[in-house]
PDB file of N, CA and C in Angstrom:
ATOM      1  N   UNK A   1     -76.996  60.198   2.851  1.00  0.00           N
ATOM      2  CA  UNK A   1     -76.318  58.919   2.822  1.00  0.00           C
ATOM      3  C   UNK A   1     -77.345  57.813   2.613  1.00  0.00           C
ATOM      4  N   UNK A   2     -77.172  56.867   1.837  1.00  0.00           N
ATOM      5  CA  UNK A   2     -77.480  55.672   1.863  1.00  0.00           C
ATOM      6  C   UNK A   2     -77.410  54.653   2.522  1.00  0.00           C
ATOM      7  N   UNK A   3     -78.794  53.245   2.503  1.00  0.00           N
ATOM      8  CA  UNK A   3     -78.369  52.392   3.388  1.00  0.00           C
ATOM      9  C   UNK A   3     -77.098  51.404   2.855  1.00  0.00           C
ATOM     10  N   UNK A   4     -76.072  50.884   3.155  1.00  0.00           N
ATOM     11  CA  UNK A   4     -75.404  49.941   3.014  1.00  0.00           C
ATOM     12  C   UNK A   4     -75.922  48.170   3.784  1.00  0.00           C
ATOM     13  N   UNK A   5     -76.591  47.193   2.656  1.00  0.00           N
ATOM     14  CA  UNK A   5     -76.853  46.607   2.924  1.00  0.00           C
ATOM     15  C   UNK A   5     -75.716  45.187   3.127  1.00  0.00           C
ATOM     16  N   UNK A   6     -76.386  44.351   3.417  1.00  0.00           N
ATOM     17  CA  UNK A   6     -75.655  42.995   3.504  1.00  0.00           C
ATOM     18  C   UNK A   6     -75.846  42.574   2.050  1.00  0.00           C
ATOM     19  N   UNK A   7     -74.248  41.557   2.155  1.00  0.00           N
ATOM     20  CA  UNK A   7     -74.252  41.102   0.770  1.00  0.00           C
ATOM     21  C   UNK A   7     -75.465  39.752   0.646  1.00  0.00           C
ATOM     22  N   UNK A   8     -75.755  38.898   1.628  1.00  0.00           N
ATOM     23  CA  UNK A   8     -77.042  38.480   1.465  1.00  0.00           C
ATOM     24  C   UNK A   8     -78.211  38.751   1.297  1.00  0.00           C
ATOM     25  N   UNK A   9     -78.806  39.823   1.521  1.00  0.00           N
ATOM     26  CA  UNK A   9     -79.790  40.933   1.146  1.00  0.00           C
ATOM     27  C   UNK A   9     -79.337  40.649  -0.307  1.00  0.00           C
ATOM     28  N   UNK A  10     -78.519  41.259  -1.105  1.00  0.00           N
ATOM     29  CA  UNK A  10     -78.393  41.743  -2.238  1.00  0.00           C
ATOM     30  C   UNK A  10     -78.252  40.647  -3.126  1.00  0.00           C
ATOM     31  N   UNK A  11     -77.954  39.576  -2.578  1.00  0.00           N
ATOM     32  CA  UNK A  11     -77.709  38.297  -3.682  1.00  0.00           C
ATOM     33  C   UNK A  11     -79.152  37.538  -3.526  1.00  0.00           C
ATOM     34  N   UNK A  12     -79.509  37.154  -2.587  1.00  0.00           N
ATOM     35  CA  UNK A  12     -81.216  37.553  -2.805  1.00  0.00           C
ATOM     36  C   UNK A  12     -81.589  37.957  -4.035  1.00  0.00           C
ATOM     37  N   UNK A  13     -81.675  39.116  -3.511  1.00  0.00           N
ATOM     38  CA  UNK A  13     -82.457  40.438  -4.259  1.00  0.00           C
ATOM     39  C   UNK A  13     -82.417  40.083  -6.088  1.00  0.00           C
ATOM     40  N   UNK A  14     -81.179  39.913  -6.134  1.00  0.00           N
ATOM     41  CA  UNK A  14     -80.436  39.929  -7.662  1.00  0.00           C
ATOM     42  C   UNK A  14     -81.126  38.431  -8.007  1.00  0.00           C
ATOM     43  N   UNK A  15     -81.398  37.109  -7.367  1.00  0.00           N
ATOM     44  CA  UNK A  15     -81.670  35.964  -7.893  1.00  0.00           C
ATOM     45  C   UNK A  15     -82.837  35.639  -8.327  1.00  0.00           C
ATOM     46  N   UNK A  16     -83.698  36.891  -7.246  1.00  0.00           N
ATOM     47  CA  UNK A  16     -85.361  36.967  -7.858  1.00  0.00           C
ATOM     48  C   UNK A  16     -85.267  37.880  -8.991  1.00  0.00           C
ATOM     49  N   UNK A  17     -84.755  38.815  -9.116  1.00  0.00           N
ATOM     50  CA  UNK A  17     -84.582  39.750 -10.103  1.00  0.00           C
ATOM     51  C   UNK A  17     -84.406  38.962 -11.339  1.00  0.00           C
ATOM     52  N   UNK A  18     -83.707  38.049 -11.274  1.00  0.00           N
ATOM     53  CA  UNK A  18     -82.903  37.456 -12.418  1.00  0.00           C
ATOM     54  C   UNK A  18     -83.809  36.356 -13.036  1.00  0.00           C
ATOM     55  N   UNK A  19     -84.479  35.349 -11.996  1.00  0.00           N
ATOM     56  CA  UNK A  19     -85.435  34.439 -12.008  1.00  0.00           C
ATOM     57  C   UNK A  19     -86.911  35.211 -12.722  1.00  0.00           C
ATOM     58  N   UNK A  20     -87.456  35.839 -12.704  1.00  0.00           N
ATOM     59  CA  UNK A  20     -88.790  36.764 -12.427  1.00  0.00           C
ATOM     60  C   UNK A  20     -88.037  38.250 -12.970  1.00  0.00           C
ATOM     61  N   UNK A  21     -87.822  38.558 -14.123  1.00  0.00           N
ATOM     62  CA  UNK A  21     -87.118  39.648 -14.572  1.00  0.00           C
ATOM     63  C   UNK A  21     -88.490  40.654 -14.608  1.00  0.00           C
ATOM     64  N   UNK A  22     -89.752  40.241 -15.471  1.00  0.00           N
ATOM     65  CA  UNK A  22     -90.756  41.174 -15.828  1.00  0.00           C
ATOM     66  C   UNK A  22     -91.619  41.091 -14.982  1.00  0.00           C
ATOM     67  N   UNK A  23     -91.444  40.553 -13.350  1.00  0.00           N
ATOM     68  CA  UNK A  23     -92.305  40.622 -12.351  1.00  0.00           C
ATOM     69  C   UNK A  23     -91.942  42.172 -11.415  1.00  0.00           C
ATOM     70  N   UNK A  24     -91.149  42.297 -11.080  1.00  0.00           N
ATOM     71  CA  UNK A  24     -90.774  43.284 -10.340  1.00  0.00           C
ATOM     72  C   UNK A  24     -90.876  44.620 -11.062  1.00  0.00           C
ATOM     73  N   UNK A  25     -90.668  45.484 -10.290  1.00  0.00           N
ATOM     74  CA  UNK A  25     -90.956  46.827 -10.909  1.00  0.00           C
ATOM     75  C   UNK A  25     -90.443  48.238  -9.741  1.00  0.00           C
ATOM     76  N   UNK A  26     -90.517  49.059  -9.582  1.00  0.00           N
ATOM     77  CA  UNK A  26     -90.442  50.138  -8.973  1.00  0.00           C
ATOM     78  C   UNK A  26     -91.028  50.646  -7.589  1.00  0.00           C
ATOM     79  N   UNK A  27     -92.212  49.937  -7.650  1.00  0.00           N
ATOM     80  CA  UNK A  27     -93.049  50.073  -6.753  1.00  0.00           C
ATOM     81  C   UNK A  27     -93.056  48.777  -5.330  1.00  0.00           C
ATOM     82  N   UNK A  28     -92.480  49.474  -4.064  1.00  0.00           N
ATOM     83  CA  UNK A  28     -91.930  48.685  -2.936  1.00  0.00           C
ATOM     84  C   UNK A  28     -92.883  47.832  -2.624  1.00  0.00           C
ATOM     85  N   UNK A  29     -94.364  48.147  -2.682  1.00  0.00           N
ATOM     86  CA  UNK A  29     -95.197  47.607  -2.101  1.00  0.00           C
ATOM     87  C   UNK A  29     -96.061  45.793  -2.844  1.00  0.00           C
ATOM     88  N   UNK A  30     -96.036  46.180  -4.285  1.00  0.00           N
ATOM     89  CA  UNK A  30     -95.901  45.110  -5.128  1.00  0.00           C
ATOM     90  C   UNK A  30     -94.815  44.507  -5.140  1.00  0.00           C
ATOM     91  N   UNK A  31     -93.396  44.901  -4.929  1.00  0.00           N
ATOM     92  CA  UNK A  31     -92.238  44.420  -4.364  1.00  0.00           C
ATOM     93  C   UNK A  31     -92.342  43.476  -3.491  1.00  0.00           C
ATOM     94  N   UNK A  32     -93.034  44.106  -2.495  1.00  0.00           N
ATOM     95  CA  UNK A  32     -92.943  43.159  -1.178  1.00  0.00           C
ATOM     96  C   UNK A  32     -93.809  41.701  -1.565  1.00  0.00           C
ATOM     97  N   UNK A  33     -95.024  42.471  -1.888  1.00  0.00           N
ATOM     98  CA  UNK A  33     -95.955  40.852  -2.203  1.00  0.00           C
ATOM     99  C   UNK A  33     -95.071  39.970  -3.201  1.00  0.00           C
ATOM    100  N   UNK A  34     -94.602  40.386  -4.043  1.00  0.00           N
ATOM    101  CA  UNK A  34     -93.829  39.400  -4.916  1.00  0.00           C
ATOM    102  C   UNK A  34     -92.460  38.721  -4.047  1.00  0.00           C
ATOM    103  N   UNK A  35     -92.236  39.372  -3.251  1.00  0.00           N
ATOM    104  CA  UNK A  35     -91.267  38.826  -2.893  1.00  0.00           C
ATOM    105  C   UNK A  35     -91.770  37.586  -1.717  1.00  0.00           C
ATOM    106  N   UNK A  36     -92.431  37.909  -1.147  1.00  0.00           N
ATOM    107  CA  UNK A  36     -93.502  36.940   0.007  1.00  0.00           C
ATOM    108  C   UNK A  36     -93.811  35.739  -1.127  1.00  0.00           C
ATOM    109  N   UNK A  37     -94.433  36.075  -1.956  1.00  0.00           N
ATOM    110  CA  UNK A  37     -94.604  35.075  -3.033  1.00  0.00           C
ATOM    111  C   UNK A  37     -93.596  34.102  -3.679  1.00  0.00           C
ATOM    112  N   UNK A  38     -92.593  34.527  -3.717  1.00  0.00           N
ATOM    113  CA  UNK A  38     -91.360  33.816  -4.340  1.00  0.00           C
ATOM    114  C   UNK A  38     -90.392  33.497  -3.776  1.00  0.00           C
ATOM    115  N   UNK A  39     -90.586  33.376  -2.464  1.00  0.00           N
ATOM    116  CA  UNK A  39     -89.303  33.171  -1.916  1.00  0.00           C
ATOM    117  C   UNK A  39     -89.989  32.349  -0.644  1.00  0.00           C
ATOM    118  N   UNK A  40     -89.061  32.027   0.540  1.00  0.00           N
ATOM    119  CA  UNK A  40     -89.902  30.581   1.587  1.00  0.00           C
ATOM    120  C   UNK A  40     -89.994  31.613   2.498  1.00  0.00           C
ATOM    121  N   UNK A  41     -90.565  32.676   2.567  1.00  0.00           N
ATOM    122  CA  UNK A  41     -90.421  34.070   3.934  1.00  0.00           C
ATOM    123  C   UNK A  41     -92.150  33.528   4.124  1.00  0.00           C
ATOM    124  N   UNK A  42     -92.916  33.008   3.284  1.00  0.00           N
ATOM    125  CA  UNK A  42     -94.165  32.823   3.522  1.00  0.00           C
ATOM    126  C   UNK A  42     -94.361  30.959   3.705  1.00  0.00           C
ATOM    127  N   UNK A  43     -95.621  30.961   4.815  1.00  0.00           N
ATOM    128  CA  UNK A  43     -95.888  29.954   5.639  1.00  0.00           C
ATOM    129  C   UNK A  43     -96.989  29.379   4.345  1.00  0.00           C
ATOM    130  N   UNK A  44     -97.594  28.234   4.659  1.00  0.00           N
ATOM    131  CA  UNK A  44     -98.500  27.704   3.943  1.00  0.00           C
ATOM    132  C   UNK A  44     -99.557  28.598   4.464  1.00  0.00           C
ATOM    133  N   UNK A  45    -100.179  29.134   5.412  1.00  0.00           N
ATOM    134  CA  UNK A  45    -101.241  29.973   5.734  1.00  0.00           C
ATOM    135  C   UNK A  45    -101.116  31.341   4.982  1.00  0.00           C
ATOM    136  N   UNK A  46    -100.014  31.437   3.943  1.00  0.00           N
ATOM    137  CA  UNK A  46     -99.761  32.739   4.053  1.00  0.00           C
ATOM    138  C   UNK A  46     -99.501  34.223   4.627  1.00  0.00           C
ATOM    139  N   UNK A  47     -99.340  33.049   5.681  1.00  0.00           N
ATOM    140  CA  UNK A  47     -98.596  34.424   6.823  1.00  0.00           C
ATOM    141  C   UNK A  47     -96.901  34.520   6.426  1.00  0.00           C
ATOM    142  N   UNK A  48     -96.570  35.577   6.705  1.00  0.00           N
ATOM    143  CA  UNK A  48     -94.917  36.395   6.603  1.00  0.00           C
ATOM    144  C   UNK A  48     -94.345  36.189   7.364  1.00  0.00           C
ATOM    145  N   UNK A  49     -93.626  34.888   7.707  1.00  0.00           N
ATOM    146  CA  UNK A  49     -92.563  34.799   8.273  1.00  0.00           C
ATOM    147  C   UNK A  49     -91.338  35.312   9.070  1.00  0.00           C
ATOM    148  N   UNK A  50     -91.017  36.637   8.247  1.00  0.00           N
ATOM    149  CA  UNK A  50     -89.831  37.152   8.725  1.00  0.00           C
ATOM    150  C   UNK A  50     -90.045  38.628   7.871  1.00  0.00           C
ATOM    151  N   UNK A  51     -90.476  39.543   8.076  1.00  0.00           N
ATOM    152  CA  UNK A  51     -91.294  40.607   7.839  1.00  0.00           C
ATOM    153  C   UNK A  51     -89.862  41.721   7.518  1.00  0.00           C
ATOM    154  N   UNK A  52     -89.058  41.879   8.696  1.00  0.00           N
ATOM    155  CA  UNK A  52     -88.306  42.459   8.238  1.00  0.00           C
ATOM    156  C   UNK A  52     -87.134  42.247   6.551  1.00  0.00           C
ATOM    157  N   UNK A  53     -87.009  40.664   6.786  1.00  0.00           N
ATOM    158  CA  UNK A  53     -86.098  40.489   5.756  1.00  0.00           C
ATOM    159  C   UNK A  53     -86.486  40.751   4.269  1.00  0.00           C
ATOM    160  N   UNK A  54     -88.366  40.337   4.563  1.00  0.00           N
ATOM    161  CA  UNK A  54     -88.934  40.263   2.957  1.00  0.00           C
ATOM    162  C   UNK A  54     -88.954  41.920   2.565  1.00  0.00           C
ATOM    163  N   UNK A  55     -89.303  42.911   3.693  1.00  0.00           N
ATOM    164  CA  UNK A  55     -88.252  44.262   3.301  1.00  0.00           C
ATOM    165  C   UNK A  55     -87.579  44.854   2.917  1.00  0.00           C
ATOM    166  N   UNK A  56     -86.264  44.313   3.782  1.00  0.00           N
ATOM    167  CA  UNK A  56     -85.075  44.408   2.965  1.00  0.00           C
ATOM    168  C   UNK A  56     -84.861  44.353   1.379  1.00  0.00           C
ATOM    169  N   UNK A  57     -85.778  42.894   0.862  1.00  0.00           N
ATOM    170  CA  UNK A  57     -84.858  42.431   0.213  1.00  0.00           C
ATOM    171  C   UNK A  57     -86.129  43.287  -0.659  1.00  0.00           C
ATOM    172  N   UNK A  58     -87.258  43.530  -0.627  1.00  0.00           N
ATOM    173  CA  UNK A  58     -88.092  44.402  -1.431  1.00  0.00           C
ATOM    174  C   UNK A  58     -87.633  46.017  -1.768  1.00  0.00           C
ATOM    175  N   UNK A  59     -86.771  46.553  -0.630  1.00  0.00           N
ATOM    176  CA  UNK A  59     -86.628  47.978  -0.441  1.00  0.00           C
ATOM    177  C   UNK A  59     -85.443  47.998  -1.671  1.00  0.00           C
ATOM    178  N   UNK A  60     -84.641  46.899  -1.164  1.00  0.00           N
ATOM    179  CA  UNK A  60     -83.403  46.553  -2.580  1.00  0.00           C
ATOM    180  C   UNK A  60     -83.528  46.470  -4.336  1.00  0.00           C
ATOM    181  N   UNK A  61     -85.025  45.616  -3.989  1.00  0.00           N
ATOM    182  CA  UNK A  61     -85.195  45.529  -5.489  1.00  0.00           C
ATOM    183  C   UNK A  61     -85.779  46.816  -6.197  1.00  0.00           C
ATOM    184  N   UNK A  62     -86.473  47.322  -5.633  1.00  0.00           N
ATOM    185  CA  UNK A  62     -87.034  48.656  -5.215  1.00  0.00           C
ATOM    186  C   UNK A  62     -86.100  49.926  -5.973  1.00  0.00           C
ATOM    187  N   UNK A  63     -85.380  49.726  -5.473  1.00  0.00           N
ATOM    188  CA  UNK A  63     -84.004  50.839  -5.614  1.00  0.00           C
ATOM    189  C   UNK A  63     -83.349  49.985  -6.793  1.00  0.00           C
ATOM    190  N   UNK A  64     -83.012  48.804  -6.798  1.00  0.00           N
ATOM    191  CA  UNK A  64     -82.425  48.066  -8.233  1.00  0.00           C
ATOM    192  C   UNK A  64     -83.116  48.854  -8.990  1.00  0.00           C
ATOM    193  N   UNK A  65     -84.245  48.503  -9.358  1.00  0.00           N
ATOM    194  CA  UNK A  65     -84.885  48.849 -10.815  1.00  0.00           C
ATOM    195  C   UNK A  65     -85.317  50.320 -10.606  1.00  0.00           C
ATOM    196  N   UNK A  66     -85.002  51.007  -9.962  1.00  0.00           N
ATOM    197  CA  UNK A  66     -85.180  52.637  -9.971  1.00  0.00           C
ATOM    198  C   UNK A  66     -84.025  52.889 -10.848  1.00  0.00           C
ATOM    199  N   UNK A  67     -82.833  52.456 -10.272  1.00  0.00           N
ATOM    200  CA  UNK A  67     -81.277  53.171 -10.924  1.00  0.00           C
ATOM    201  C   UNK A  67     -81.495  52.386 -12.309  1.00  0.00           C
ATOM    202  N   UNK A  68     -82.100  51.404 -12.649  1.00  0.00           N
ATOM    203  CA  UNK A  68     -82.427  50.645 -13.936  1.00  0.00           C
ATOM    204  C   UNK A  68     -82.875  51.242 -14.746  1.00  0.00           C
ATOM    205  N   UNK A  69     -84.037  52.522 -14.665  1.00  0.00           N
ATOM    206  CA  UNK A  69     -84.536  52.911 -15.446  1.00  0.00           C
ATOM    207  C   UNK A  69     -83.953  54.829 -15.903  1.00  0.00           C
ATOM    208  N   UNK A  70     -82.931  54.493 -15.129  1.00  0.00           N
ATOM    209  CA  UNK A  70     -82.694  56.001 -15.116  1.00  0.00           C
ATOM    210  C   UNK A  70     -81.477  56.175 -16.368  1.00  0.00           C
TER     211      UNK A  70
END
């Protein structure tokens, strides 16, 4: 079984996707930094804010562009 996420997670997910099409990619972990990067989850110190959400919404895009390429 799969996770079933929130529809905020996913509309997120889809606006960076959409914004930043040839930034993202497959890989969760460049996921995540891009997403820390583009979105307000990061502080001016560059600390992570909210660690779990920039997750989420990385693990999502993650899996977006997996079923994308298949």
């Amino acid at each position: 079984m799969g996770n079933i996420r929130p529809s905020f997670i996913k509309s997120r997910a889809l606006r960076l996707v959409e914004n930043y099409p040839d930034q993202f990619t497959d890989d969760f972990d460049t996921n995540k930094e891009l997403v820390g990067r583009f979105t307000d989850l990061v502080d001016e110190d560059g600390n992570v804010m909210n660690k779990r959400m920039r997750n989420w919404i990385a693990g999502y895009i993650t899996r977006y562009k997996q079923r994308r390429e298949d």
